[in-house]
PDB file of N, CA and C in Angstrom:
ATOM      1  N   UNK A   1       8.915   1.730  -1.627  1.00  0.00           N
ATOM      2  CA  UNK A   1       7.704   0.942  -1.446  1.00  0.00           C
ATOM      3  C   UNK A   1       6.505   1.645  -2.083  1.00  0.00           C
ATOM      4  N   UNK A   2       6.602   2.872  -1.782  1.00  0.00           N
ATOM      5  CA  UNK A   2       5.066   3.465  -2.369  1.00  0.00           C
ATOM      6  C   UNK A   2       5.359   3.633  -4.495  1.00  0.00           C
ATOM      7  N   UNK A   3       6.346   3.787  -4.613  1.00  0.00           N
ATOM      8  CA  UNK A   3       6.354   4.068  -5.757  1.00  0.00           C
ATOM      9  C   UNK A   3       6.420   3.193  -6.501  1.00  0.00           C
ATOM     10  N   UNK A   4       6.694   1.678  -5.916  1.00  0.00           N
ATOM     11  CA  UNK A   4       6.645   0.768  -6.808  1.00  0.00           C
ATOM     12  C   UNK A   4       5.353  -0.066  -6.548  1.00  0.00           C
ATOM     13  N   UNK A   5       4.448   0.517  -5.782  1.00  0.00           N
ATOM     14  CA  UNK A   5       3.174   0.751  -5.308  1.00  0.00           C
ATOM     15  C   UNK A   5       2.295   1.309  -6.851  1.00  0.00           C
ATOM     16  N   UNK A   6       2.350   2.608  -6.509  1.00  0.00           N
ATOM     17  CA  UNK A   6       2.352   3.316  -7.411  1.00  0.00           C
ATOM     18  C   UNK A   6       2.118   2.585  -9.159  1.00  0.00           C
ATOM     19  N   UNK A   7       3.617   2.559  -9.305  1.00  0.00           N
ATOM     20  CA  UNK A   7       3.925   1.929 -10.254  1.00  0.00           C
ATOM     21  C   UNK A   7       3.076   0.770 -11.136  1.00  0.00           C
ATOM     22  N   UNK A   8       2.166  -0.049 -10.237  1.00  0.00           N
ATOM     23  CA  UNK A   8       2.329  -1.055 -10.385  1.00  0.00           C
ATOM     24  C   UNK A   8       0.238  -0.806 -10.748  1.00  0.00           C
ATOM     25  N   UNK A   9      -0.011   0.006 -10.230  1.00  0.00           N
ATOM     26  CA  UNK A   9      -1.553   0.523 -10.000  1.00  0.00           C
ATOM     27  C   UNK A   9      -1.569   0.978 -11.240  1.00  0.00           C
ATOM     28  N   UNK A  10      -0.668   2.253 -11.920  1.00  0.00           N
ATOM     29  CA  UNK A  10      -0.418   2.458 -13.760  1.00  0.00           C
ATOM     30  C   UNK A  10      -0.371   1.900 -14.222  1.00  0.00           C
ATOM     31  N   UNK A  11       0.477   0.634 -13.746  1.00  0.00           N
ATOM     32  CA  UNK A  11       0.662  -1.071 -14.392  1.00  0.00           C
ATOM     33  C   UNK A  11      -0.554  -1.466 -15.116  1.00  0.00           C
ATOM     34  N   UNK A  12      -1.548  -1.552 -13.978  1.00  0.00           N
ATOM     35  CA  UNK A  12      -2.774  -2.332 -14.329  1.00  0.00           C
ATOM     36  C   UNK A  12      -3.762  -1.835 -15.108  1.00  0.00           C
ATOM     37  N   UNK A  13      -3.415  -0.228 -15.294  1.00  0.00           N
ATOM     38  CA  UNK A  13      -4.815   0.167 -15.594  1.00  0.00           C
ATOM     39  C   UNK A  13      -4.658   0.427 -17.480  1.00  0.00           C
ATOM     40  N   UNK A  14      -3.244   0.517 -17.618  1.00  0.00           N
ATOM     41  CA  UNK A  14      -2.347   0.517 -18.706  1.00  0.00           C
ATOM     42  C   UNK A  14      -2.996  -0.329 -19.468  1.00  0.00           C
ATOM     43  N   UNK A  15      -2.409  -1.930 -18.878  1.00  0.00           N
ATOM     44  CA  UNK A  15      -2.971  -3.467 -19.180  1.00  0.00           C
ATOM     45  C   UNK A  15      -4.317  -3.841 -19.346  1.00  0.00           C
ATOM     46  N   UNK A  16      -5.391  -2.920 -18.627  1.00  0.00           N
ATOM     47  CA  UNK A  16      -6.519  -3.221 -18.823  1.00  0.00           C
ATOM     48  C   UNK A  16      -7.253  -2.104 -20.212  1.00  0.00           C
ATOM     49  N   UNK A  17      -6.310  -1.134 -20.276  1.00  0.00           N
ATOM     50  CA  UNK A  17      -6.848  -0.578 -21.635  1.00  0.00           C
ATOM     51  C   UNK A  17      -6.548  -1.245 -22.301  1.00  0.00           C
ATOM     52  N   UNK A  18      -5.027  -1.359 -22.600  1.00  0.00           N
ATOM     53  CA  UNK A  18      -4.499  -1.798 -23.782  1.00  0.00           C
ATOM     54  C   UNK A  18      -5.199  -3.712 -24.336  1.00  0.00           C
ATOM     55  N   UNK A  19      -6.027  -4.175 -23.394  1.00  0.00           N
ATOM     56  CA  UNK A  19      -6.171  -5.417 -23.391  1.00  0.00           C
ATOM     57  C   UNK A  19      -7.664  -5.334 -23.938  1.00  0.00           C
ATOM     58  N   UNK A  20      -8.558  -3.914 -23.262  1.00  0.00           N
ATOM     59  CA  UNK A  20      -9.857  -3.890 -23.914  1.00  0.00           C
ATOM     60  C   UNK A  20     -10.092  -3.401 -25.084  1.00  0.00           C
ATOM     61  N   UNK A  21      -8.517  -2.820 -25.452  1.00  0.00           N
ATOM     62  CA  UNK A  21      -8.492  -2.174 -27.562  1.00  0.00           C
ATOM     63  C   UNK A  21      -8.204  -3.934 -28.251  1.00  0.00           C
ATOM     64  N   UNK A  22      -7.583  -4.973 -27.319  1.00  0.00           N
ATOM     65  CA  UNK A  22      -7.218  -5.985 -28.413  1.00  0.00           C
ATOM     66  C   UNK A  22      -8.142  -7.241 -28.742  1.00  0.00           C
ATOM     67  N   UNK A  23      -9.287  -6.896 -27.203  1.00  0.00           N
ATOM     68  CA  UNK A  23     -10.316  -8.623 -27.142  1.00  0.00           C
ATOM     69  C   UNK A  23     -11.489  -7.690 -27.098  1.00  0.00           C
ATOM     70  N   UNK A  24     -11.777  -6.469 -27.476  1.00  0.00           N
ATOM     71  CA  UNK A  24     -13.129  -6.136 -27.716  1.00  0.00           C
ATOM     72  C   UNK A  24     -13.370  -6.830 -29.408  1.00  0.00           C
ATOM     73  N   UNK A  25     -12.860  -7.347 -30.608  1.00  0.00           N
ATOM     74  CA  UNK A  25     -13.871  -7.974 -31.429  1.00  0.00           C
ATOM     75  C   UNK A  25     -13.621  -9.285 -31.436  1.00  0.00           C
ATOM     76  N   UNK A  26     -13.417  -9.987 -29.885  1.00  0.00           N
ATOM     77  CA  UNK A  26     -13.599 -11.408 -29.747  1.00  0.00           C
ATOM     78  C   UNK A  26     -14.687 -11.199 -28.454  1.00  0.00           C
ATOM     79  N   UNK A  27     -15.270 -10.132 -28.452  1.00  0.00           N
ATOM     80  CA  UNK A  27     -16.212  -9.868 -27.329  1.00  0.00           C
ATOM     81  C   UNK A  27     -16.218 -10.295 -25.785  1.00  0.00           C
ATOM     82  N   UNK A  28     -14.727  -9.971 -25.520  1.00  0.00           N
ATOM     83  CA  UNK A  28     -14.153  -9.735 -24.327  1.00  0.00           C
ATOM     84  C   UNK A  28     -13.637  -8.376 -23.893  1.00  0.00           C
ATOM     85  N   UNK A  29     -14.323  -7.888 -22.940  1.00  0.00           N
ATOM     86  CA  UNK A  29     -14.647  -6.946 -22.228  1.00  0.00           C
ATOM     87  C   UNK A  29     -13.229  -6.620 -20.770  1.00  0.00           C
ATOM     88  N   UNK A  30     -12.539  -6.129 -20.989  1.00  0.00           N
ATOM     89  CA  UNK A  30     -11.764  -5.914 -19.778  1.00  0.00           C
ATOM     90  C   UNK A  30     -11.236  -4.544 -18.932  1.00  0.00           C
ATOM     91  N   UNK A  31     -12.156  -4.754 -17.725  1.00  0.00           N
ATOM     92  CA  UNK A  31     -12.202  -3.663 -16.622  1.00  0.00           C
ATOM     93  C   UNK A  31     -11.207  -3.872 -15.442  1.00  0.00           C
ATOM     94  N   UNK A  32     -11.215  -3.124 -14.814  1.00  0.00           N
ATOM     95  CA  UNK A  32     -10.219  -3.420 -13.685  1.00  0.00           C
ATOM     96  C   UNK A  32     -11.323  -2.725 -12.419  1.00  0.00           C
ATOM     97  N   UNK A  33     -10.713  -3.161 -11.030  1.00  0.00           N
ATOM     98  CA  UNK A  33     -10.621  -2.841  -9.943  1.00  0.00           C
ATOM     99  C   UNK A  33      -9.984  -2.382  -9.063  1.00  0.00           C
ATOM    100  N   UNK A  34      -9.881  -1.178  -8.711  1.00  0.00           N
ATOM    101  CA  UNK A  34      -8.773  -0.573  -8.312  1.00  0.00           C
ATOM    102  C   UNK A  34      -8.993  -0.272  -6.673  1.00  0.00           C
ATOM    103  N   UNK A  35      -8.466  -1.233  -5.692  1.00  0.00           N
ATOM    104  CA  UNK A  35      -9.418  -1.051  -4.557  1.00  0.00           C
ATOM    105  C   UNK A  35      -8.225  -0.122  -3.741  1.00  0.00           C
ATOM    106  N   UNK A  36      -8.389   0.863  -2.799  1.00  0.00           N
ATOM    107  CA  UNK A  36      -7.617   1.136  -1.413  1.00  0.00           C
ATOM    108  C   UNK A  36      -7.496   0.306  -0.614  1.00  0.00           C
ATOM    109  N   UNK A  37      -7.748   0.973   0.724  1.00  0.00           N
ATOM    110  CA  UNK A  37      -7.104   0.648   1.780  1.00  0.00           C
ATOM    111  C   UNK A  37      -8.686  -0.294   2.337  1.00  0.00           C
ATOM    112  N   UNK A  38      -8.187  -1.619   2.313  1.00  0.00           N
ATOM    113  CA  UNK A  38      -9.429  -2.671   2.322  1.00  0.00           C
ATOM    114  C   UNK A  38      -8.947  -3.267   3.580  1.00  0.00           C
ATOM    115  N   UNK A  39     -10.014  -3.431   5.029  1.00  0.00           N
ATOM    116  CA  UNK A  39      -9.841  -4.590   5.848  1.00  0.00           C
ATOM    117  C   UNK A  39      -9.754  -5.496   5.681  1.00  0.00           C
ATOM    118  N   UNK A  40      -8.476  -5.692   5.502  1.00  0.00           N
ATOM    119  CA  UNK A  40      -7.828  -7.349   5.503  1.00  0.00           C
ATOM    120  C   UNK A  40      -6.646  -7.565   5.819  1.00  0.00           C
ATOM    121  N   UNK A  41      -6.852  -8.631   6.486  1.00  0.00           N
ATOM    122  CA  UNK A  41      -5.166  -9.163   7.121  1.00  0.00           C
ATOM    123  C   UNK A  41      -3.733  -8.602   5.830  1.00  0.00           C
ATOM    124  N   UNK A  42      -3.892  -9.043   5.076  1.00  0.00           N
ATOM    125  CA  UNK A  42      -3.085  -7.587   4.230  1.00  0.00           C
ATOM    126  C   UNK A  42      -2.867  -6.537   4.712  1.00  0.00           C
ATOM    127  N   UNK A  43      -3.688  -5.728   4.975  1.00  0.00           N
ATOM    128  CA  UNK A  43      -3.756  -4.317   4.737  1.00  0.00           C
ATOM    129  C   UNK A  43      -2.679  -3.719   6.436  1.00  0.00           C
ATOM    130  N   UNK A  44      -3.897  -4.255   7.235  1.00  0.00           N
ATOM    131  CA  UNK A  44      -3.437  -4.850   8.722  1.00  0.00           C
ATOM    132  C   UNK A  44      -1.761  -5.630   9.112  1.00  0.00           C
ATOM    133  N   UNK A  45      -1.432  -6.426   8.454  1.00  0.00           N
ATOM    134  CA  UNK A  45      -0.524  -7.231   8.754  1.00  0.00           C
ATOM    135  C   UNK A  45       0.594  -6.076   8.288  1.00  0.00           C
ATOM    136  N   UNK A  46      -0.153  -5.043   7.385  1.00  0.00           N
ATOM    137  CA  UNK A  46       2.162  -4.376   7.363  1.00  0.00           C
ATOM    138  C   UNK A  46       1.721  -2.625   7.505  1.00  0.00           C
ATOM    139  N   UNK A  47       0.368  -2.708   8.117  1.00  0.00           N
ATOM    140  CA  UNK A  47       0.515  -1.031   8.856  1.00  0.00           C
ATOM    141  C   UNK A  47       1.492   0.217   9.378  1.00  0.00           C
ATOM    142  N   UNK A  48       2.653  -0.949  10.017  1.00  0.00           N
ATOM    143  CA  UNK A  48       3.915   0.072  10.492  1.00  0.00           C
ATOM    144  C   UNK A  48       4.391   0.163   9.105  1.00  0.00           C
ATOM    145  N   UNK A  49       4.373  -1.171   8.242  1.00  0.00           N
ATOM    146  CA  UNK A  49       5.536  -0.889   6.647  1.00  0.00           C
ATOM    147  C   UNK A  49       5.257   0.263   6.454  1.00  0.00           C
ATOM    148  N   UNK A  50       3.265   0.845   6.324  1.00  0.00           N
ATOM    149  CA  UNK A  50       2.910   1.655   5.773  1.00  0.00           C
ATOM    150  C   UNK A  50       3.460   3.552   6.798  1.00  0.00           C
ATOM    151  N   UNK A  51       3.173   3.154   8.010  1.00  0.00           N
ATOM    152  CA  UNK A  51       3.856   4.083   9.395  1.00  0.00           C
ATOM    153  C   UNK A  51       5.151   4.426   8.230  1.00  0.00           C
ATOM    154  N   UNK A  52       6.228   3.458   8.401  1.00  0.00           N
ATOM    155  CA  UNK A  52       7.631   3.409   8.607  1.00  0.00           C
ATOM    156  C   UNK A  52       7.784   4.530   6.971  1.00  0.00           C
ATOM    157  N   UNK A  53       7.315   4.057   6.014  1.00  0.00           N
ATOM    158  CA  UNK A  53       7.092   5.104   4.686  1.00  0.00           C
ATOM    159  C   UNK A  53       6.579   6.047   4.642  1.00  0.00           C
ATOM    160  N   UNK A  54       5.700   6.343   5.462  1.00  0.00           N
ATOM    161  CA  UNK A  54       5.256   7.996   5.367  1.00  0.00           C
ATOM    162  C   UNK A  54       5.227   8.573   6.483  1.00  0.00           C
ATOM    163  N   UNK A  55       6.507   7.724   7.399  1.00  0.00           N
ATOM    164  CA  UNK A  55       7.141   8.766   8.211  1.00  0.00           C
ATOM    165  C   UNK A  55       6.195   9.083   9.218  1.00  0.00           C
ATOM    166  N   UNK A  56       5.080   8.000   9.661  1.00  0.00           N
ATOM    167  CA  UNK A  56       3.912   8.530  10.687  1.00  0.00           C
ATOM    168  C   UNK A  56       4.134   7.379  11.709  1.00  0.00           C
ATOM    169  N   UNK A  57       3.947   7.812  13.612  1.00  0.00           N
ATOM    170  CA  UNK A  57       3.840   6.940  14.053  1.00  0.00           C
ATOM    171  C   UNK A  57       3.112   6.446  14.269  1.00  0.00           C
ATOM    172  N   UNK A  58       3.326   5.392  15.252  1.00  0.00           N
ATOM    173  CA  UNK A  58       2.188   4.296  15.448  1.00  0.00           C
ATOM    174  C   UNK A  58       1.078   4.707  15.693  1.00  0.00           C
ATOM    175  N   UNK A  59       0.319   4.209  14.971  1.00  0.00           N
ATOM    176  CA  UNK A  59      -0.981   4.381  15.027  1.00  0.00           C
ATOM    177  C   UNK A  59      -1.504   5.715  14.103  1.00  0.00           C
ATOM    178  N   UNK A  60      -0.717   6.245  13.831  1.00  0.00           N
ATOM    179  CA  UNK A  60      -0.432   7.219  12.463  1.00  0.00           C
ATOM    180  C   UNK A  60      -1.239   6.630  11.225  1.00  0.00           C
ATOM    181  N   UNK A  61      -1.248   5.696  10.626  1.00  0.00           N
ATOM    182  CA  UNK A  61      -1.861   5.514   9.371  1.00  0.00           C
ATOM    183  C   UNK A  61      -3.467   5.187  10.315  1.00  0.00           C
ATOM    184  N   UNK A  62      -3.889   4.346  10.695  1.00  0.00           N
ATOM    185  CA  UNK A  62      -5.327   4.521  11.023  1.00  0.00           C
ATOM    186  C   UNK A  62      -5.679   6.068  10.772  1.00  0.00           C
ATOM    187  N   UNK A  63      -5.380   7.291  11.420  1.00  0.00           N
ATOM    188  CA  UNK A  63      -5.423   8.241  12.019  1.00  0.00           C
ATOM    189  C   UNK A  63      -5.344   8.889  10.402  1.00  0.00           C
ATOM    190  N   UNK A  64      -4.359   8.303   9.200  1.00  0.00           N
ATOM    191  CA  UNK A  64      -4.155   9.003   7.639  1.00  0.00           C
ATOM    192  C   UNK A  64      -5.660   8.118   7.278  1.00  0.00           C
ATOM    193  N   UNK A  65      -6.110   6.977   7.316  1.00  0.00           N
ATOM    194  CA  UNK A  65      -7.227   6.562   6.846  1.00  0.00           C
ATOM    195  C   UNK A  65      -8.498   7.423   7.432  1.00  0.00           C
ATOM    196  N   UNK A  66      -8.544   7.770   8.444  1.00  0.00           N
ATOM    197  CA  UNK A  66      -9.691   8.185   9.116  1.00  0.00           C
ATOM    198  C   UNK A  66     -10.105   9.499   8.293  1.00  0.00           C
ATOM    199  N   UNK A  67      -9.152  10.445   8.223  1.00  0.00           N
ATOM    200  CA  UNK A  67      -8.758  11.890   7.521  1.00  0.00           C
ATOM    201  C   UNK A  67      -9.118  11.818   5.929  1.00  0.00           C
ATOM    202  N   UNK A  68      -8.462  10.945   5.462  1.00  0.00           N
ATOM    203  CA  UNK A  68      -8.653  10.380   3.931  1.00  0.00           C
ATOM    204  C   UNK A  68     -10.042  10.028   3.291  1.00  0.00           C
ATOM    205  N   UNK A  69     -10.086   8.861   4.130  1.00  0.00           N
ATOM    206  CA  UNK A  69     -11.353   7.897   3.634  1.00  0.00           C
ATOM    207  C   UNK A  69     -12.077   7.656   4.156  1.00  0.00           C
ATOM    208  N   UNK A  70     -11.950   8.185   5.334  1.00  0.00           N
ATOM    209  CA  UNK A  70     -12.741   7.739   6.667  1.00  0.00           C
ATOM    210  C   UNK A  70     -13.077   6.651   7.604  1.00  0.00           C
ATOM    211  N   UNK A  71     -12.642   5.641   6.366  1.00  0.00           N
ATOM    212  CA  UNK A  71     -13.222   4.209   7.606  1.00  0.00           C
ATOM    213  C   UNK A  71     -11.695   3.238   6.110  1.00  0.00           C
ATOM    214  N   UNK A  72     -11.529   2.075   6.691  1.00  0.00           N
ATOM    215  CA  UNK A  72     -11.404   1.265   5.651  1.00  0.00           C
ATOM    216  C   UNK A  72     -12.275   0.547   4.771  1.00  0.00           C
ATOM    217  N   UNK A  73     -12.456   0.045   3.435  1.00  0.00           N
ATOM    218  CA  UNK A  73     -12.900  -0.721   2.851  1.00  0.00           C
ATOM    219  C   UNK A  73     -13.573  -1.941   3.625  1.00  0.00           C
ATOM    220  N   UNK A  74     -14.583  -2.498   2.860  1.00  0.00           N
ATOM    221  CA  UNK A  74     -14.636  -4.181   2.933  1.00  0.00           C
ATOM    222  C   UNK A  74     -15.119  -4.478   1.957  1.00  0.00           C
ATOM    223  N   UNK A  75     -14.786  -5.652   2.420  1.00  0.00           N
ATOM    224  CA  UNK A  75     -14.015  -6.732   1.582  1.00  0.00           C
ATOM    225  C   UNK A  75     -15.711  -6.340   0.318  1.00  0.00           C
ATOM    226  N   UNK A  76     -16.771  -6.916   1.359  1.00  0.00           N
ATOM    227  CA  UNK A  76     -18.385  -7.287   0.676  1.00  0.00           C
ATOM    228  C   UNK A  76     -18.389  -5.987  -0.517  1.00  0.00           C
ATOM    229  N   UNK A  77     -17.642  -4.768  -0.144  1.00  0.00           N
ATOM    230  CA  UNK A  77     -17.720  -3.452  -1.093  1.00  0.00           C
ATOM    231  C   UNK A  77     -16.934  -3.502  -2.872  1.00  0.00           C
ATOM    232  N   UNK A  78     -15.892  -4.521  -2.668  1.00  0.00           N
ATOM    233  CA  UNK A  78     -14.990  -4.741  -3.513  1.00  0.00           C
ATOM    234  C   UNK A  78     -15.951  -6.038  -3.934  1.00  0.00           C
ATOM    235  N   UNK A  79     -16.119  -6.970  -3.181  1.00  0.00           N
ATOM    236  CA  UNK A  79     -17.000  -8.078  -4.382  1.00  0.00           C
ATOM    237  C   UNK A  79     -18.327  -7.471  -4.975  1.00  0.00           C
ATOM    238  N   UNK A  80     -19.007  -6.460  -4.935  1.00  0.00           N
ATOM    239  CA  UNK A  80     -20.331  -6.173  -5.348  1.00  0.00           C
ATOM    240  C   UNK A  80     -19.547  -5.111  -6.240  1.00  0.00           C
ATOM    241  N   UNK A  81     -18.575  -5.153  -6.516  1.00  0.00           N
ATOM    242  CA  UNK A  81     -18.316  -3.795  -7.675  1.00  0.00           C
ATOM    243  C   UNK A  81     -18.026  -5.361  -8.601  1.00  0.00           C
ATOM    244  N   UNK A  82     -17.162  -6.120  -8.337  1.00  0.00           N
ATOM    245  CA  UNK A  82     -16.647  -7.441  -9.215  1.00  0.00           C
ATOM    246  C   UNK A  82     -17.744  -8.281 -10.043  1.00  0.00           C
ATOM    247  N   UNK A  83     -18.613  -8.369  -9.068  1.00  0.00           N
ATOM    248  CA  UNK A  83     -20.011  -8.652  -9.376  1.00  0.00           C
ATOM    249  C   UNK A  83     -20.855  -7.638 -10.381  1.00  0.00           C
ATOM    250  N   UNK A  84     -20.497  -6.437 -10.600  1.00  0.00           N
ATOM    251  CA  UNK A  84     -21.123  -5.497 -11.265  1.00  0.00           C
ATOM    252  C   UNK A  84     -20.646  -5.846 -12.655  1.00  0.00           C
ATOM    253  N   UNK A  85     -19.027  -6.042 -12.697  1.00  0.00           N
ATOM    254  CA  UNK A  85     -17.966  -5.831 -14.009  1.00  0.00           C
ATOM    255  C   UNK A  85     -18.701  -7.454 -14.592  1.00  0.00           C
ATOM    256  N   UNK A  86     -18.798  -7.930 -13.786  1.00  0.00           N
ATOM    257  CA  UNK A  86     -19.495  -9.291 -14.246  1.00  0.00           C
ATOM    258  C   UNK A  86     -20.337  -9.673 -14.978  1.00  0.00           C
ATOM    259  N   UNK A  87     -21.475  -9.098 -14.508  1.00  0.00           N
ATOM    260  CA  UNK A  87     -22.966  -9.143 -14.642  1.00  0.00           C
ATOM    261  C   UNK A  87     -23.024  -8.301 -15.858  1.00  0.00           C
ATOM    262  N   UNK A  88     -24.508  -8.818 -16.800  1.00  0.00           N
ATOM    263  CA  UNK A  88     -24.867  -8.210 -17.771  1.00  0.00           C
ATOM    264  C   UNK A  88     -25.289  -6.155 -18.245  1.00  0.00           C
ATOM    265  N   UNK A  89     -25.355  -5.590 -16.660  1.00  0.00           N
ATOM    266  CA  UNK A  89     -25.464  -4.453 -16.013  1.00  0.00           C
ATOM    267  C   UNK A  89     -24.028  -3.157 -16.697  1.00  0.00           C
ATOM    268  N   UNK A  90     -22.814  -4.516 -16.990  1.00  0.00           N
ATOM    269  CA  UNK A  90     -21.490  -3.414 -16.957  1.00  0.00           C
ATOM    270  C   UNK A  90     -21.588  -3.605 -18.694  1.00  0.00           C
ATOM    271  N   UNK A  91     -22.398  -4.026 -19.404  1.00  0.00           N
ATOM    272  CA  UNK A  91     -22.165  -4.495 -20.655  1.00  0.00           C
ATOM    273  C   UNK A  91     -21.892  -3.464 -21.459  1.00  0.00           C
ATOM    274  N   UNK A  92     -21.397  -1.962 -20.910  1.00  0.00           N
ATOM    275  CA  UNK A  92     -21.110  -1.162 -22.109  1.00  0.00           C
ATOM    276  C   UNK A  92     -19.618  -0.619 -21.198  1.00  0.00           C
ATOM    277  N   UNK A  93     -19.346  -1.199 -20.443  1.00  0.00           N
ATOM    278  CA  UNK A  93     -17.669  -0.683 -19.699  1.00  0.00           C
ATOM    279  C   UNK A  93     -16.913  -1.811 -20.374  1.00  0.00           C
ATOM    280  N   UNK A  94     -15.961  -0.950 -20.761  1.00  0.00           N
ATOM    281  CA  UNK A  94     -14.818  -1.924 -21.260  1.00  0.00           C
ATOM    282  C   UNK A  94     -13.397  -1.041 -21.446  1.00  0.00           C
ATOM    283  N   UNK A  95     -12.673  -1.440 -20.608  1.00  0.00           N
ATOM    284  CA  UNK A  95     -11.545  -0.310 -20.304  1.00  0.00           C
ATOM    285  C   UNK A  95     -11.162   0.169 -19.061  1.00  0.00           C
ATOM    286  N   UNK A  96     -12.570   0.182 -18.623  1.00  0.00           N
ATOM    287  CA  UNK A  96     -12.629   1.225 -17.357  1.00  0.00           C
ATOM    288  C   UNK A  96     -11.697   0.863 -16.147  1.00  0.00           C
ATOM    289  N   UNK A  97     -11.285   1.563 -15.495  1.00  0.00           N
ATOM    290  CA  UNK A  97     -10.849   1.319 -13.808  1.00  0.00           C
ATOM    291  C   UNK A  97     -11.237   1.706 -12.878  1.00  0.00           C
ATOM    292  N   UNK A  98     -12.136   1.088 -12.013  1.00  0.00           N
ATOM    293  CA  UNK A  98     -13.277   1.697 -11.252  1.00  0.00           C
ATOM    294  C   UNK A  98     -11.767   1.645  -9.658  1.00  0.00           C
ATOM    295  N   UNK A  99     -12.019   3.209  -8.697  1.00  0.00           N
ATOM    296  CA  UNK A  99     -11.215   3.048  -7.990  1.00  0.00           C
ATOM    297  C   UNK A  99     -11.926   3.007  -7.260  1.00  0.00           C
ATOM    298  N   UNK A 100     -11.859   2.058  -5.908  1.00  0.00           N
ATOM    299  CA  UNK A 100     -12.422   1.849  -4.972  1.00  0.00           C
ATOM    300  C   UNK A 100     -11.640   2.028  -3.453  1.00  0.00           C
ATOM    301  N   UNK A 101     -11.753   3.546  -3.364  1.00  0.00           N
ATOM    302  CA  UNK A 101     -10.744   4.045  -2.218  1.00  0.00           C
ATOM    303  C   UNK A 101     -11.560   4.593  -1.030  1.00  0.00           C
ATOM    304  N   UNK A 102     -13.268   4.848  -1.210  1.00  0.00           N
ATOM    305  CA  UNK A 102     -13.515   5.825  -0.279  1.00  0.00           C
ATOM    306  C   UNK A 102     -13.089   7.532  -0.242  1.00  0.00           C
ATOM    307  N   UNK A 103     -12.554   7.938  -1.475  1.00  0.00           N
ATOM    308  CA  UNK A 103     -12.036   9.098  -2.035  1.00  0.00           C
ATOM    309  C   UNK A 103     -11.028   9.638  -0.815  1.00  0.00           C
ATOM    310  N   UNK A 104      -9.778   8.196  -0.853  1.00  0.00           N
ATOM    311  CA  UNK A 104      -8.337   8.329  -0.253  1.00  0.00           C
ATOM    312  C   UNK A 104      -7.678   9.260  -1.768  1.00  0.00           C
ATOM    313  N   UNK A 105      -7.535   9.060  -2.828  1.00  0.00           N
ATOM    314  CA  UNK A 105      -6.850   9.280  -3.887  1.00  0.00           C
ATOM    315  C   UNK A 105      -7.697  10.872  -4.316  1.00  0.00           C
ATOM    316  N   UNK A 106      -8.410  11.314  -4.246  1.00  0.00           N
ATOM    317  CA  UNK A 106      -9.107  12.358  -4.743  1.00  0.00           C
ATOM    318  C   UNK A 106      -8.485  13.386  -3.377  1.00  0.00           C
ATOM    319  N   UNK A 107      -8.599  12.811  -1.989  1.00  0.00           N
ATOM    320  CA  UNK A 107      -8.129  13.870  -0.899  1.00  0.00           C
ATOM    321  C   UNK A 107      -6.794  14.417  -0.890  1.00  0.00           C
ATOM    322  N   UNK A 108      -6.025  13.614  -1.919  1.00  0.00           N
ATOM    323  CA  UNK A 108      -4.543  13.752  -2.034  1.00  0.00           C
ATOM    324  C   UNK A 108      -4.705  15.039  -2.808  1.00  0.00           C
ATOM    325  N   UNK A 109      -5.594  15.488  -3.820  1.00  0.00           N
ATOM    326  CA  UNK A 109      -5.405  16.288  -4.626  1.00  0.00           C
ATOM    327  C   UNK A 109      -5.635  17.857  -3.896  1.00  0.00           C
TER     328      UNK A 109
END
C-alpha cells in the first residue's frame, strides 16, 4: 500500500515535469499539488488501512500525524495553494510540485 502510494506521488511529479517541457511553447504552464495527510473523509475513512501498514495501533496514526505534522491539513489550505497555481501570481512556476504536508515528508528525513 505505501509503496504504490509512493509510487504513484513520483508518478505525478514525473508527469508534471515532463508535461511542463512539452506545453510551455503553447503557453501552458503545468504544476502540481502534492498534498499530505488532509481532513477528509478520505483520509479518516481508512486510518486503521493506514494503523494496519505501519504496524501502529489504534489510534497510532493520529498520534504519527501529531509528531510529524502536527495537526492534519484542510481542505481551505490545499484550495488557496490551487488558487495560487491559478492565478496570474504563479506566472513564472511551471514544473513545480508544491508539497503540502505540514513538513510530514521533511520529518522523515
Amino acid at each position: 500500500m505505501i509503496g504504490s502510494y509512493a509510487a504513484a506521488k513520483a508518478a505525478v511529479r514525473n508527469l508534471t515535469e515532463t508535461l511542463s517541457a512539452e506545453l510551455r511553447f503553447h503557453n501552458i504552464r503545468a504544476n502540481a499539488l502534492l498534498p499530505g495527510f488532509i481532513d477528509t473523509e478520505l483520509v479518516t475513512s481508512h486510518q486503521h488501512d493506514f494503523e494496519a501498514a505501519l504496524g501502529l495501533s489504534d489510534g497510532g496514526f493520529d498520534d504519527l500525524i501529531a509528531a510529524k505534522q502536527t495537526r492534519y491539513g484542510r481542505t481551505e489550505e490545499v484550495a488557496a495553494a490551487a488558487v495560487f497555481f491559478a492565478s496570474e501570481q504563479s506566472s513564472w512556476c511551471n514544473g513545480s510540485s508544491l508539497i503540502l504536508d505540514g513538513g510530514f515528508r521533511a520529518s522523515l528525513l
